[in-house]
PDB file of N, CA and C in Angstrom:
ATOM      1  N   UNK A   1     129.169 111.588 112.718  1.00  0.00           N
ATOM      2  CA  UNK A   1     128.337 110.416 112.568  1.00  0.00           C
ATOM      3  C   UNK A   1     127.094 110.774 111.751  1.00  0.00           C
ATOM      4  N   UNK A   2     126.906 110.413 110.395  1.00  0.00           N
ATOM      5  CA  UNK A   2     125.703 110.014 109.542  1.00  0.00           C
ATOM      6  C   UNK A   2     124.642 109.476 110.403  1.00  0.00           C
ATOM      7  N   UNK A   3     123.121 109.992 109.953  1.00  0.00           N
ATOM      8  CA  UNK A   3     122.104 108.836 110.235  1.00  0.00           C
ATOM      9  C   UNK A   3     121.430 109.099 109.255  1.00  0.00           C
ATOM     10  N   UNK A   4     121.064 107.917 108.773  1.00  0.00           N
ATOM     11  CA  UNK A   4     120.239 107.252 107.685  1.00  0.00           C
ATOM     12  C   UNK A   4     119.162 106.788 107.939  1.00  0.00           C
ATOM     13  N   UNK A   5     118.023 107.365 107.502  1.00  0.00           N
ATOM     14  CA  UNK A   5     117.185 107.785 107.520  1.00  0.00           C
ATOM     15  C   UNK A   5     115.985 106.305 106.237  1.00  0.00           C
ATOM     16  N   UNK A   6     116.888 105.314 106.156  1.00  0.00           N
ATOM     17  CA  UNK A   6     116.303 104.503 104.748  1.00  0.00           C
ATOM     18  C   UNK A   6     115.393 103.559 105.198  1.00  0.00           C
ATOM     19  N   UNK A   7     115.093 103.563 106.587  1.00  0.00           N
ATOM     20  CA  UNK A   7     113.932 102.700 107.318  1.00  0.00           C
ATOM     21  C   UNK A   7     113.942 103.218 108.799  1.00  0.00           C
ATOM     22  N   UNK A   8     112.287 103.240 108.840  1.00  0.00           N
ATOM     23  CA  UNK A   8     112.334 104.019 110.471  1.00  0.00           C
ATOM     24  C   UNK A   8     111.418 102.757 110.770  1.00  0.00           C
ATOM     25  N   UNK A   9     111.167 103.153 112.298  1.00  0.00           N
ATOM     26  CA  UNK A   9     110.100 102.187 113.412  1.00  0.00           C
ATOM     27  C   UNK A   9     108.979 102.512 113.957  1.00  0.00           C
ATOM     28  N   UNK A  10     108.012 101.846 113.197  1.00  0.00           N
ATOM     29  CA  UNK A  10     106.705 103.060 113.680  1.00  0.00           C
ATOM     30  C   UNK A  10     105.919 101.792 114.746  1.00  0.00           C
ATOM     31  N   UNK A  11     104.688 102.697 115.143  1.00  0.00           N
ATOM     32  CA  UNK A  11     104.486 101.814 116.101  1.00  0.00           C
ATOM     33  C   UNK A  11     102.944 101.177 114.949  1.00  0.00           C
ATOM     34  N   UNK A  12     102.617  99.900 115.508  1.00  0.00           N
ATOM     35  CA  UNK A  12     101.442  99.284 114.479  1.00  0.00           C
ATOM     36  C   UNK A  12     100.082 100.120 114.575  1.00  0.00           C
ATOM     37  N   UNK A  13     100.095 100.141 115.091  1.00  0.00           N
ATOM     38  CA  UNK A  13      98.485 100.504 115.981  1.00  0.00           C
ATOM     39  C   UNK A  13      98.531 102.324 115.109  1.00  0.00           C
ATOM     40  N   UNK A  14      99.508 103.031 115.208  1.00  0.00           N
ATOM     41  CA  UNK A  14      99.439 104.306 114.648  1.00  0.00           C
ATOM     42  C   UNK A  14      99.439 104.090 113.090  1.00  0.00           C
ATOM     43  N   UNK A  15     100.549 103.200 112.462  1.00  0.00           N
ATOM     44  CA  UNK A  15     100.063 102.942 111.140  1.00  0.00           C
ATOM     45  C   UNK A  15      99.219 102.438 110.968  1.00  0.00           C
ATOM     46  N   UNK A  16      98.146 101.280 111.348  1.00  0.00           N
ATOM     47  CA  UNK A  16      97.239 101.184 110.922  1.00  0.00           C
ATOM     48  C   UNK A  16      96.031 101.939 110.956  1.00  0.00           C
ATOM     49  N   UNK A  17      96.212 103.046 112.137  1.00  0.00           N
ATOM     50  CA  UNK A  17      95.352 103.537 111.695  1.00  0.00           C
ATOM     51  C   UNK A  17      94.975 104.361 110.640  1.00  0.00           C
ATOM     52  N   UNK A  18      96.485 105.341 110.542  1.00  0.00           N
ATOM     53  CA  UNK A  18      96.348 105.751 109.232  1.00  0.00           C
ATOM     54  C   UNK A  18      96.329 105.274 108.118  1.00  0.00           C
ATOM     55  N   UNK A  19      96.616 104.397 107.697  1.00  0.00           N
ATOM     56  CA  UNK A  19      95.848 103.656 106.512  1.00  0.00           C
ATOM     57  C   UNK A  19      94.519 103.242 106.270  1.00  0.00           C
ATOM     58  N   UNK A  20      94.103 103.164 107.560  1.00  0.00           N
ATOM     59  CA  UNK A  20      92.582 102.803 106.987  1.00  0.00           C
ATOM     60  C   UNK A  20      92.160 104.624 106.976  1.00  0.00           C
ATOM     61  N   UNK A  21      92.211 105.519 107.560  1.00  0.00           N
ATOM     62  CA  UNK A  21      91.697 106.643 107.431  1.00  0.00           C
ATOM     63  C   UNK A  21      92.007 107.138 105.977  1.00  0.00           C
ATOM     64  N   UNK A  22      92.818 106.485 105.544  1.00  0.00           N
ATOM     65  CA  UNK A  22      93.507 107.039 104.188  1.00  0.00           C
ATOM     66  C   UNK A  22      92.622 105.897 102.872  1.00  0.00           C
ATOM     67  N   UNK A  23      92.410 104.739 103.191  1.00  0.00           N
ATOM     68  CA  UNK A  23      91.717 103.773 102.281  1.00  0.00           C
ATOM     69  C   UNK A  23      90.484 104.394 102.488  1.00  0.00           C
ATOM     70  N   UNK A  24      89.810 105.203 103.705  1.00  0.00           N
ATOM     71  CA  UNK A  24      88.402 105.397 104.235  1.00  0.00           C
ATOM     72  C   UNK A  24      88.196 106.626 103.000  1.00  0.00           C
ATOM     73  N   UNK A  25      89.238 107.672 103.185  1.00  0.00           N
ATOM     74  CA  UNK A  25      89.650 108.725 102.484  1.00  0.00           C
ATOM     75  C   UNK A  25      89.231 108.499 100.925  1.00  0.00           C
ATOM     76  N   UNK A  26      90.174 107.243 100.368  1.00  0.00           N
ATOM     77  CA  UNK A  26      90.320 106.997  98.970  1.00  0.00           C
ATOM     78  C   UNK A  26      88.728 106.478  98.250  1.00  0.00           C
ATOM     79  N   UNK A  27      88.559 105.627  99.388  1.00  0.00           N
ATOM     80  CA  UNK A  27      87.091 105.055  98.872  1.00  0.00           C
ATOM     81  C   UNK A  27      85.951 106.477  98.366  1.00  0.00           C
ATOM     82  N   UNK A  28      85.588 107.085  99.605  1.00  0.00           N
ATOM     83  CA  UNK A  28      85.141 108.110  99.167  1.00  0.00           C
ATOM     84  C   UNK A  28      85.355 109.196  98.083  1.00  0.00           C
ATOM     85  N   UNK A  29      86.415 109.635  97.699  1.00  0.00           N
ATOM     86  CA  UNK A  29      86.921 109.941  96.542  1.00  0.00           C
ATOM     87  C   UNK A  29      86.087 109.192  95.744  1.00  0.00           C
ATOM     88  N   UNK A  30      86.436 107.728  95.348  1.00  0.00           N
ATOM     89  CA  UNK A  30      86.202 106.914  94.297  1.00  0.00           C
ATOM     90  C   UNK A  30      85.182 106.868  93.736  1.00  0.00           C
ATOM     91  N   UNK A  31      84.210 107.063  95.215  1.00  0.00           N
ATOM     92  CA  UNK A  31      82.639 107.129  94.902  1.00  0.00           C
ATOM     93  C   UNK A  31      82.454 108.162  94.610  1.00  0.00           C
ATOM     94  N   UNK A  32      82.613 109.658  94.522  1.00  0.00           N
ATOM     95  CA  UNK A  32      82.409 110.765  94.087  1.00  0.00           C
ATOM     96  C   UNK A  32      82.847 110.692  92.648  1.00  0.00           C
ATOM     97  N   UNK A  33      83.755 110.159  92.458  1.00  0.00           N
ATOM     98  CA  UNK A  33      85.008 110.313  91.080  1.00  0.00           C
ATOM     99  C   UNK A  33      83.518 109.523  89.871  1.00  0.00           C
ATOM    100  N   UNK A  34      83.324 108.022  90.601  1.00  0.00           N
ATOM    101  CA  UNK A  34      82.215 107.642  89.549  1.00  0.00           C
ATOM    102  C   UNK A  34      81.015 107.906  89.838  1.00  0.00           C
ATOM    103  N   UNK A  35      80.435 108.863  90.559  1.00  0.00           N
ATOM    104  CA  UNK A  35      79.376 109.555  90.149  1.00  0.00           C
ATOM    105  C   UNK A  35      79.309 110.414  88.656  1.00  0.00           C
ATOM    106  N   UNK A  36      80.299 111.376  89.017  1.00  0.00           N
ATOM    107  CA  UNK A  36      80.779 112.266  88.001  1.00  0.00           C
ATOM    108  C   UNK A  36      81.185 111.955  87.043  1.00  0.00           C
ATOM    109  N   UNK A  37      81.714 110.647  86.565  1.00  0.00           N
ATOM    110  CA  UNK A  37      81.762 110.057  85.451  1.00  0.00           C
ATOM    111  C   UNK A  37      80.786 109.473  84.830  1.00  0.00           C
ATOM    112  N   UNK A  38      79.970 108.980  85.563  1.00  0.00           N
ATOM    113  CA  UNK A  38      78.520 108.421  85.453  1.00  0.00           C
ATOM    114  C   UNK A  38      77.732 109.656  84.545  1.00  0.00           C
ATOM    115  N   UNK A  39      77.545 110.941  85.657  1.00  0.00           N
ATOM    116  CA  UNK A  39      76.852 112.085  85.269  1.00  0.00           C
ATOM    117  C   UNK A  39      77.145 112.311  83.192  1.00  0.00           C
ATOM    118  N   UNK A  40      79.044 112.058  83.429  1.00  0.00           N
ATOM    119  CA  UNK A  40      79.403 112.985  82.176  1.00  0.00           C
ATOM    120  C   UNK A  40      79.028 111.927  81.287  1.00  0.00           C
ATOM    121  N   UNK A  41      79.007 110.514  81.474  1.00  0.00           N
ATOM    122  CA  UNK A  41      78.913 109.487  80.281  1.00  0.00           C
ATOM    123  C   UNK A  41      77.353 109.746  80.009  1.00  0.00           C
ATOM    124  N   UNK A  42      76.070 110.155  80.986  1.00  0.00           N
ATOM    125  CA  UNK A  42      74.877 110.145  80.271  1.00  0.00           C
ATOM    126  C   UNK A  42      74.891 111.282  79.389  1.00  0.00           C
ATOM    127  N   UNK A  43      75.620 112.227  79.759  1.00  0.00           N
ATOM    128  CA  UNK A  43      75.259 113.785  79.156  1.00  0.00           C
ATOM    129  C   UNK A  43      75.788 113.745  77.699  1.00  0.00           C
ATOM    130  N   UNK A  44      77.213 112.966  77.516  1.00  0.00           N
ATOM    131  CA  UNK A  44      77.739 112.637  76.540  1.00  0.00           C
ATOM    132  C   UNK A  44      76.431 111.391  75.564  1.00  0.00           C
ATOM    133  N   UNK A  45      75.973 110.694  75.800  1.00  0.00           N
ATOM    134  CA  UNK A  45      75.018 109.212  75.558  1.00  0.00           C
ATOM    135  C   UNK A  45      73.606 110.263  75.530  1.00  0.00           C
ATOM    136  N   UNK A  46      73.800 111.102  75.787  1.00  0.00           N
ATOM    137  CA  UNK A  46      72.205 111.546  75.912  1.00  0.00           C
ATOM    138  C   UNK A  46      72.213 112.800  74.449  1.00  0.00           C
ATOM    139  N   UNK A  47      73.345 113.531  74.260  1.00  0.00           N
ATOM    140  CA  UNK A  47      73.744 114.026  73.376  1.00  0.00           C
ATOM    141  C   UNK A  47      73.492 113.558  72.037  1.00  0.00           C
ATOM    142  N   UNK A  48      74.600 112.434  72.255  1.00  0.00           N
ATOM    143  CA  UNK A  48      74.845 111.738  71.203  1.00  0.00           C
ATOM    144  C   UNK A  48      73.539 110.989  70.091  1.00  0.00           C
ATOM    145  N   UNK A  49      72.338 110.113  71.478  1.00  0.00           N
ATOM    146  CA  UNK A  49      71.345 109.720  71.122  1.00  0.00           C
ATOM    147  C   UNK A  49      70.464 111.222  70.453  1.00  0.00           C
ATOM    148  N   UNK A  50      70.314 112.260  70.995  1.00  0.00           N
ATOM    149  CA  UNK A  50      70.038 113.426  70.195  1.00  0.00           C
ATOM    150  C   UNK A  50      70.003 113.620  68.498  1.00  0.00           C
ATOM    151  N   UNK A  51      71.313 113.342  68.522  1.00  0.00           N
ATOM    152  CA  UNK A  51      72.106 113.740  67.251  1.00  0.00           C
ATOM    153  C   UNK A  51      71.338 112.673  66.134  1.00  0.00           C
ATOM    154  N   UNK A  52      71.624 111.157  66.800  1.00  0.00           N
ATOM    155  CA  UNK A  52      71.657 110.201  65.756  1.00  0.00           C
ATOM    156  C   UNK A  52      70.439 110.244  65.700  1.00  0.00           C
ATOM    157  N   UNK A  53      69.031 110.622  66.641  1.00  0.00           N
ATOM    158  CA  UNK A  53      67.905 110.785  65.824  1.00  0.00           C
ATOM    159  C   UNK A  53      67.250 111.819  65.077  1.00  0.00           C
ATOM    160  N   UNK A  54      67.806 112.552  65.007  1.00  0.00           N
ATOM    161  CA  UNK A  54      68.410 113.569  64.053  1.00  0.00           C
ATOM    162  C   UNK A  54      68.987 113.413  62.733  1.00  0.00           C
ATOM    163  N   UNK A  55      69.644 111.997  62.457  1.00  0.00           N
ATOM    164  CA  UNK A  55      70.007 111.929  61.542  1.00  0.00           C
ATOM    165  C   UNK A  55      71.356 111.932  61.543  1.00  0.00           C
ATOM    166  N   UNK A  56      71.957 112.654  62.272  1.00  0.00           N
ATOM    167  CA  UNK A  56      73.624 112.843  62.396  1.00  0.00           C
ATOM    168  C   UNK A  56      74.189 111.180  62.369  1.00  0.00           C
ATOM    169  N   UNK A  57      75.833 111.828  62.495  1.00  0.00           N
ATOM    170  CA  UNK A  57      76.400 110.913  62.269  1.00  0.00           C
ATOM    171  C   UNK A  57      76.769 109.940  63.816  1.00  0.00           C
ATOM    172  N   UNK A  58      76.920 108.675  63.435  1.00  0.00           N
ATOM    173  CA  UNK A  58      76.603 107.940  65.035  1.00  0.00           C
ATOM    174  C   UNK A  58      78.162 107.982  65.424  1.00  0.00           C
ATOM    175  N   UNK A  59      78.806 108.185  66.656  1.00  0.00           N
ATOM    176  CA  UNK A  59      79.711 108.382  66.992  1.00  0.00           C
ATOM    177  C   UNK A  59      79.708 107.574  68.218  1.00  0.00           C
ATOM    178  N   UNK A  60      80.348 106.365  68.544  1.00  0.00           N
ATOM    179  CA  UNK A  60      80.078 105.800  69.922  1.00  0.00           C
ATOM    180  C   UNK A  60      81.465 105.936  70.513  1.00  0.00           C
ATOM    181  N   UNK A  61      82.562 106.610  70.189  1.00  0.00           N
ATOM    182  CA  UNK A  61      83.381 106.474  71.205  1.00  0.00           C
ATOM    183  C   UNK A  61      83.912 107.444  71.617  1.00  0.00           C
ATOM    184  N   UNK A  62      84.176 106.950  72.975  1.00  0.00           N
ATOM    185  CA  UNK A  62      84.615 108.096  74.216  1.00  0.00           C
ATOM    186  C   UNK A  62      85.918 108.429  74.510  1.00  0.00           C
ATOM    187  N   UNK A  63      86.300 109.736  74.466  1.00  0.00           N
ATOM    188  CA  UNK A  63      87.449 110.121  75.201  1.00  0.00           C
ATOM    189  C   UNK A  63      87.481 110.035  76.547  1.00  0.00           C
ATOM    190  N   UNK A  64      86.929 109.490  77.458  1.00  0.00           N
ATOM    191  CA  UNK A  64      86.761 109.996  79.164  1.00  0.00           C
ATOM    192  C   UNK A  64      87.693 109.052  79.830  1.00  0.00           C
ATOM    193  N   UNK A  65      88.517 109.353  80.339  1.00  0.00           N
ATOM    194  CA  UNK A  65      89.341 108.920  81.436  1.00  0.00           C
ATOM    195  C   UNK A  65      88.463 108.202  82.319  1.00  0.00           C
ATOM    196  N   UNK A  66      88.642 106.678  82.312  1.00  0.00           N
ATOM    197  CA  UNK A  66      88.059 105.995  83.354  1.00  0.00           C
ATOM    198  C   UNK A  66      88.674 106.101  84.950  1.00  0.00           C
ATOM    199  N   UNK A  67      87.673 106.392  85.931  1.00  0.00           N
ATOM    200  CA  UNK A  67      88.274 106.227  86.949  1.00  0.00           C
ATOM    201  C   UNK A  67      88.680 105.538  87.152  1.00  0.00           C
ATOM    202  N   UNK A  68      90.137 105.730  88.372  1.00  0.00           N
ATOM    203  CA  UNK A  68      90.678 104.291  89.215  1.00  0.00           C
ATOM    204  C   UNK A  68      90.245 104.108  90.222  1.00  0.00           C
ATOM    205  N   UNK A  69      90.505 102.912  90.631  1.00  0.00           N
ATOM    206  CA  UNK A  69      89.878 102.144  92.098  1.00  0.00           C
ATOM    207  C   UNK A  69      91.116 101.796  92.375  1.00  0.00           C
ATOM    208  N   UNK A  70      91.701 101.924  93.605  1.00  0.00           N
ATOM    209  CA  UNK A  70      92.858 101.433  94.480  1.00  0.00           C
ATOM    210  C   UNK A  70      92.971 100.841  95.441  1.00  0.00           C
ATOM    211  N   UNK A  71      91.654 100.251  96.205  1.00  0.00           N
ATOM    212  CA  UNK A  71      91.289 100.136  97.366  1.00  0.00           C
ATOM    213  C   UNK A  71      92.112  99.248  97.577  1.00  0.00           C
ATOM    214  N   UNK A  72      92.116  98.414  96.759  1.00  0.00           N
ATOM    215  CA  UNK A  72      93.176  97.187  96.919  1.00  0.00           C
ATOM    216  C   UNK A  72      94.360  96.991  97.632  1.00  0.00           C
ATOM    217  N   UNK A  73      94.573  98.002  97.027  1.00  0.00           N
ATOM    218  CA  UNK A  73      96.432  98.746  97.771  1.00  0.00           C
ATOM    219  C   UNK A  73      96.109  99.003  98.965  1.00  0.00           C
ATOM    220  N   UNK A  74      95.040  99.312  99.318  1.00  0.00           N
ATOM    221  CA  UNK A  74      95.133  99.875 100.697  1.00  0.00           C
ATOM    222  C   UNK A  74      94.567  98.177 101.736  1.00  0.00           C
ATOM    223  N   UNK A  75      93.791  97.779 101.019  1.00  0.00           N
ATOM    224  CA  UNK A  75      93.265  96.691 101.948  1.00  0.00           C
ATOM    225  C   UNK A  75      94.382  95.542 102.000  1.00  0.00           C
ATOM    226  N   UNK A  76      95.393  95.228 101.172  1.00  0.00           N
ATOM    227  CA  UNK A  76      96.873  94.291 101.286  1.00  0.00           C
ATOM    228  C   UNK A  76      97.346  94.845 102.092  1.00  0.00           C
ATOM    229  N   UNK A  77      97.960  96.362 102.253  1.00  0.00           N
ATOM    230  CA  UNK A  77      98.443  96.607 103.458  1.00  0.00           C
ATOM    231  C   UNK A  77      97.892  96.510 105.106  1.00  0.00           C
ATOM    232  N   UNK A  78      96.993  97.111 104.907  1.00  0.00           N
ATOM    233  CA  UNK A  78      95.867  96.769 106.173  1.00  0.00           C
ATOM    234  C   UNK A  78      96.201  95.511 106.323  1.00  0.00           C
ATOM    235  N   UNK A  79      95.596  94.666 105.641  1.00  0.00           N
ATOM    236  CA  UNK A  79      95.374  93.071 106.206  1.00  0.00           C
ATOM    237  C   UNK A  79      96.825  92.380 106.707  1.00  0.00           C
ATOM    238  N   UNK A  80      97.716  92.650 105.837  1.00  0.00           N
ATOM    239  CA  UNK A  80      99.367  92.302 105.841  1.00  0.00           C
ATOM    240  C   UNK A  80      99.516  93.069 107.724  1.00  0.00           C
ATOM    241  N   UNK A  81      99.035  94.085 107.689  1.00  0.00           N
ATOM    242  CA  UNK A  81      99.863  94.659 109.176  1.00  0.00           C
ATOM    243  C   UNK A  81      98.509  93.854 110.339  1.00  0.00           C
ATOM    244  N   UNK A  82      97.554  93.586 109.632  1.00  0.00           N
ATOM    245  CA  UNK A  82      96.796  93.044 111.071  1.00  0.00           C
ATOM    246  C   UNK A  82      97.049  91.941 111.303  1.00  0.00           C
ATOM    247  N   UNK A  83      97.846  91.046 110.190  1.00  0.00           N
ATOM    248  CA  UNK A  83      98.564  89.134 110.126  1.00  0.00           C
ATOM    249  C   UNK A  83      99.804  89.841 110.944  1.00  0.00           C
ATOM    250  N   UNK A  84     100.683  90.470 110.983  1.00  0.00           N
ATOM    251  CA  UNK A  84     101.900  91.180 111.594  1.00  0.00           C
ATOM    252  C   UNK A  84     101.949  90.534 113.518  1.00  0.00           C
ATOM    253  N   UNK A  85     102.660  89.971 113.766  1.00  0.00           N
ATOM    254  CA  UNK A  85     102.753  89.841 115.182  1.00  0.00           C
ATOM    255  C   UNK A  85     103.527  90.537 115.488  1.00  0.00           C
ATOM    256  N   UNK A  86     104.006  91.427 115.051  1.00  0.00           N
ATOM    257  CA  UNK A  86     105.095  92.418 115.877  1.00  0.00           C
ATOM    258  C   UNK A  86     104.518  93.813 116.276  1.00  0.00           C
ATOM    259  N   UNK A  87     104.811  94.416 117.458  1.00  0.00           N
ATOM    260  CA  UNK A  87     103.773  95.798 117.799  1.00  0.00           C
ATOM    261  C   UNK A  87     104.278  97.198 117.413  1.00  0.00           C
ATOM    262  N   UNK A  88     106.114  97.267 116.700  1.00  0.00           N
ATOM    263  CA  UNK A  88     106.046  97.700 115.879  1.00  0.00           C
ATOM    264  C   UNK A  88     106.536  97.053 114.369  1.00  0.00           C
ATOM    265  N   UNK A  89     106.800  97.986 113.377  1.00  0.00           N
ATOM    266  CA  UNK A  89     107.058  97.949 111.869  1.00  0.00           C
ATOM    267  C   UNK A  89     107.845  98.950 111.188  1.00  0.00           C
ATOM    268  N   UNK A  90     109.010  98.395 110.547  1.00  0.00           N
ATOM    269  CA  UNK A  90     109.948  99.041 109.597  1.00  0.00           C
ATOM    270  C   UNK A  90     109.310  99.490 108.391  1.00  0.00           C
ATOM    271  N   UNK A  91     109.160 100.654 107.973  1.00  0.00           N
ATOM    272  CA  UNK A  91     108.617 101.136 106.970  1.00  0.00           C
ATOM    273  C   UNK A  91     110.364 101.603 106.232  1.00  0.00           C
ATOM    274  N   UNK A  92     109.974 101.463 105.160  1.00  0.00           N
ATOM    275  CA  UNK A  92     111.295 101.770 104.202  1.00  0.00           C
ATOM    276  C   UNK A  92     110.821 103.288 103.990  1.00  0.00           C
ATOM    277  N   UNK A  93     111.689 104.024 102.982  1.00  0.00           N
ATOM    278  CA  UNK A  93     110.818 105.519 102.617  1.00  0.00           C
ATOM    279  C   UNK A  93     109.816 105.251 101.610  1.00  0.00           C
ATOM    280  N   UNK A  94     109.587 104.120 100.616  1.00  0.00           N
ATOM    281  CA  UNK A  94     108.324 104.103  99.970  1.00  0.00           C
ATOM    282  C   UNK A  94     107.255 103.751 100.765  1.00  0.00           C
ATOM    283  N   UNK A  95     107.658 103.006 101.614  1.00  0.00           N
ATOM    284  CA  UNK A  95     106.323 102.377 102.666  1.00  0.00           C
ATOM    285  C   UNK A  95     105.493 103.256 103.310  1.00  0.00           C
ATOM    286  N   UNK A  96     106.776 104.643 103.456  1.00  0.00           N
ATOM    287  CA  UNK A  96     106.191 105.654 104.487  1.00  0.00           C
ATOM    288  C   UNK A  96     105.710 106.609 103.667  1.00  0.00           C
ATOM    289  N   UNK A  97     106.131 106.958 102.233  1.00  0.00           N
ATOM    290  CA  UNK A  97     105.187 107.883 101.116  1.00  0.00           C
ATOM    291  C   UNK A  97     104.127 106.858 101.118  1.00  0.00           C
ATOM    292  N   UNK A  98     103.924 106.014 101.295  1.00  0.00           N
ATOM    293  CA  UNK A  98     102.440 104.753 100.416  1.00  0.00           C
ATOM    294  C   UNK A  98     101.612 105.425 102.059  1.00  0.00           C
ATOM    295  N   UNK A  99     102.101 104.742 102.902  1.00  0.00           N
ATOM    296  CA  UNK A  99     101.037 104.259 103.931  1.00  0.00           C
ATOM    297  C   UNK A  99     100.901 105.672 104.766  1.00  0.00           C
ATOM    298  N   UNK A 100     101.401 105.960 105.021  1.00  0.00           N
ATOM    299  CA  UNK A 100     101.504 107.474 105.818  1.00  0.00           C
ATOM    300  C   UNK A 100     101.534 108.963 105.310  1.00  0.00           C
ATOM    301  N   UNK A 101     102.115 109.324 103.982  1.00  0.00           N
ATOM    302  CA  UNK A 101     101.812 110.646 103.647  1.00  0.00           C
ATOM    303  C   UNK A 101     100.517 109.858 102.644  1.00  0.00           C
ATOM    304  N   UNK A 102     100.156 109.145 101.820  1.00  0.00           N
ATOM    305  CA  UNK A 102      99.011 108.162 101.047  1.00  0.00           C
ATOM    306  C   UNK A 102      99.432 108.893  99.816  1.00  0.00           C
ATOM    307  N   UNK A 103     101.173 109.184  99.132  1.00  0.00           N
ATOM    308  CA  UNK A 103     101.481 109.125  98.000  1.00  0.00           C
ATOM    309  C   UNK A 103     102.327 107.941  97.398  1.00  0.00           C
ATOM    310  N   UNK A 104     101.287 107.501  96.118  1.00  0.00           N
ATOM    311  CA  UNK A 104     101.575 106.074  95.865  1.00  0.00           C
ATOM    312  C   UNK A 104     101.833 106.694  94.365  1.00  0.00           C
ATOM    313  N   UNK A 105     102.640 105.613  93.479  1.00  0.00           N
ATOM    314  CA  UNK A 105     102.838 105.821  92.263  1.00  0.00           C
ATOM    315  C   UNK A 105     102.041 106.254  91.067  1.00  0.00           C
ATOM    316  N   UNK A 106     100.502 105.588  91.427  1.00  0.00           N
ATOM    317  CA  UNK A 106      99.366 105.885  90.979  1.00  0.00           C
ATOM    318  C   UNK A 106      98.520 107.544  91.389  1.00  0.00           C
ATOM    319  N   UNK A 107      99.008 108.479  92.547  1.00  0.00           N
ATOM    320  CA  UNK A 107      98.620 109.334  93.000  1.00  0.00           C
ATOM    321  C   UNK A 107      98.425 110.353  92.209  1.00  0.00           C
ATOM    322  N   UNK A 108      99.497 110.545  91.244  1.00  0.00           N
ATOM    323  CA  UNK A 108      99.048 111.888  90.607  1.00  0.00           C
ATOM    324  C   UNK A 108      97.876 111.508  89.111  1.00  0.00           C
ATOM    325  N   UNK A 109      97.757 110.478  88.200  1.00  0.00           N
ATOM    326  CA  UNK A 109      97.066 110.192  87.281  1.00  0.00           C
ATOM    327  C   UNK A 109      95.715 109.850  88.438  1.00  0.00           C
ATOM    328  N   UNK A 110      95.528 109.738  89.275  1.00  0.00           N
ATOM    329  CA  UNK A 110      94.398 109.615  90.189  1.00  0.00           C
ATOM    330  C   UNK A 110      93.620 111.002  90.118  1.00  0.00           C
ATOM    331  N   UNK A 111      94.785 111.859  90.826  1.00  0.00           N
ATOM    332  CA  UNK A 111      94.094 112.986  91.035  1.00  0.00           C
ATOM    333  C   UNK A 111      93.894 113.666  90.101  1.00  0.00           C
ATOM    334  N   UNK A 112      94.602 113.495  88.686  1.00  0.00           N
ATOM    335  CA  UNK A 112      94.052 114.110  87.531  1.00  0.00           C
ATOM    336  C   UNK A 112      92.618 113.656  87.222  1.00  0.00           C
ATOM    337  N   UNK A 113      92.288 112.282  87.180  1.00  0.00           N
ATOM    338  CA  UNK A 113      91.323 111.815  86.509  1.00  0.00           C
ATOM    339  C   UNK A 113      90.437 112.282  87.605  1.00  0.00           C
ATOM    340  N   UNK A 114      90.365 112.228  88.719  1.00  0.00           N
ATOM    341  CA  UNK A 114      89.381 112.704  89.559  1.00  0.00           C
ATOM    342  C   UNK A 114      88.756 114.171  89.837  1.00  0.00           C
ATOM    343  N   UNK A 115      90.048 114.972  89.603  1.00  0.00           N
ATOM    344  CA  UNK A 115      89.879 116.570  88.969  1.00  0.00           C
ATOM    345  C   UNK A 115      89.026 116.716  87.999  1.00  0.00           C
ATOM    346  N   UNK A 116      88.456 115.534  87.045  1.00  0.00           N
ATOM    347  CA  UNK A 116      87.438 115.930  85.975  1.00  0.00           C
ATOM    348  C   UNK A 116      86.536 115.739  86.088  1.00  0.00           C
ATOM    349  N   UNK A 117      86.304 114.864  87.442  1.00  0.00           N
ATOM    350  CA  UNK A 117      85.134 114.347  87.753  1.00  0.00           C
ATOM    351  C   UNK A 117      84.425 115.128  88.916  1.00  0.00           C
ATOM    352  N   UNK A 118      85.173 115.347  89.708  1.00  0.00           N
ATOM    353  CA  UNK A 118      84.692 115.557  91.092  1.00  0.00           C
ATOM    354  C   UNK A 118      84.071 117.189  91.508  1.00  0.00           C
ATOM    355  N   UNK A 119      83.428 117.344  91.804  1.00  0.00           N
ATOM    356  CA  UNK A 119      82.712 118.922  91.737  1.00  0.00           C
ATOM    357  C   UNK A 119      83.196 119.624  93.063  1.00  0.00           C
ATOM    358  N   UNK A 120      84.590 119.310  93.857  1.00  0.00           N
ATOM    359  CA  UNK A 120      85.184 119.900  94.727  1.00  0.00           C
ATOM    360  C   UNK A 120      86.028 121.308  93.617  1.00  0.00           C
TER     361      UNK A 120
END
C-alpha cells in the first residue's frame, strides 16, 4: 500500500501561527533590505553629485536591484485562514513550501537582492 503524501491536515491555530512568525520574519528583512538600499542609493547620488560638480559627465542611472516587498502574500494567507471555519486545513505541497517551510517562488531573487543590502 502507497501513501501519498500530495495534501496533508494541519491543525489552524499551528499554521497560523507560523505564518505570521514568518510574515513577522519577512517584514523585518524588508525593513533592513531598504535601509541598505537607501544607504547605497545616497552613496551612489552623493558620488555622482560630486562628479557633476566637477564637471564630469552626469550619469543618472542605476544598476541597483530594487527591493521586494511580499507582505502581501503573507497577509492573503493569514486573513484567508482567519475567514476559514474549519479548525483544521489541507495544505497541498506548495501550500506547505509557501506557509510552513516560508519557500515561495519569489524566495531565492529575494534573498539575492537582500544579500546586497543587508549587513548580516
Amino acid at each position: 500500500m502507497e501513501t501519498s503524501l500530495n495534501t496533508i491536515t494541519v491543525n489552524k491555530v499551528k499554521l497560523l501561527n507560523t505564518l505570521r512568525d514568518n510574515k513577522n520574519k519577512h517584514v523585518k528583512t524588508v525593513q533592513e533590505t531598504q535601509e541598505g538600499y537607501r544607504e547605497s542609493v545616497i552613496k551612489i547620488l552623493s558620488s555622482r553629485l560630486k562628479e557633476i560638480k566637477n564637471g564630469g559627465k552626469i550619469n543618472l542611472h542605476f544598476n541597483l536591484p530594487t527591493p521586494e516587498d511580499h507582505t502581501e502574500d503573507y497577509t492573503i494567507a493569514v486573513g484567508m485562514l482567519e475567514w476559514c471555519l474549519e479548525d483544521v486545513i489541507q495544505l497541498t505541497k506548495e501550500n506547505y513550501e509557501n506557509f510552513v517551510l516560508d519557500q515561495w517562488s519569489w524566495s531565492t531573487n529575494f534573498s539575492n537582492v537582500t544579500g546586497l543590502y543587508c549587513k548580516k
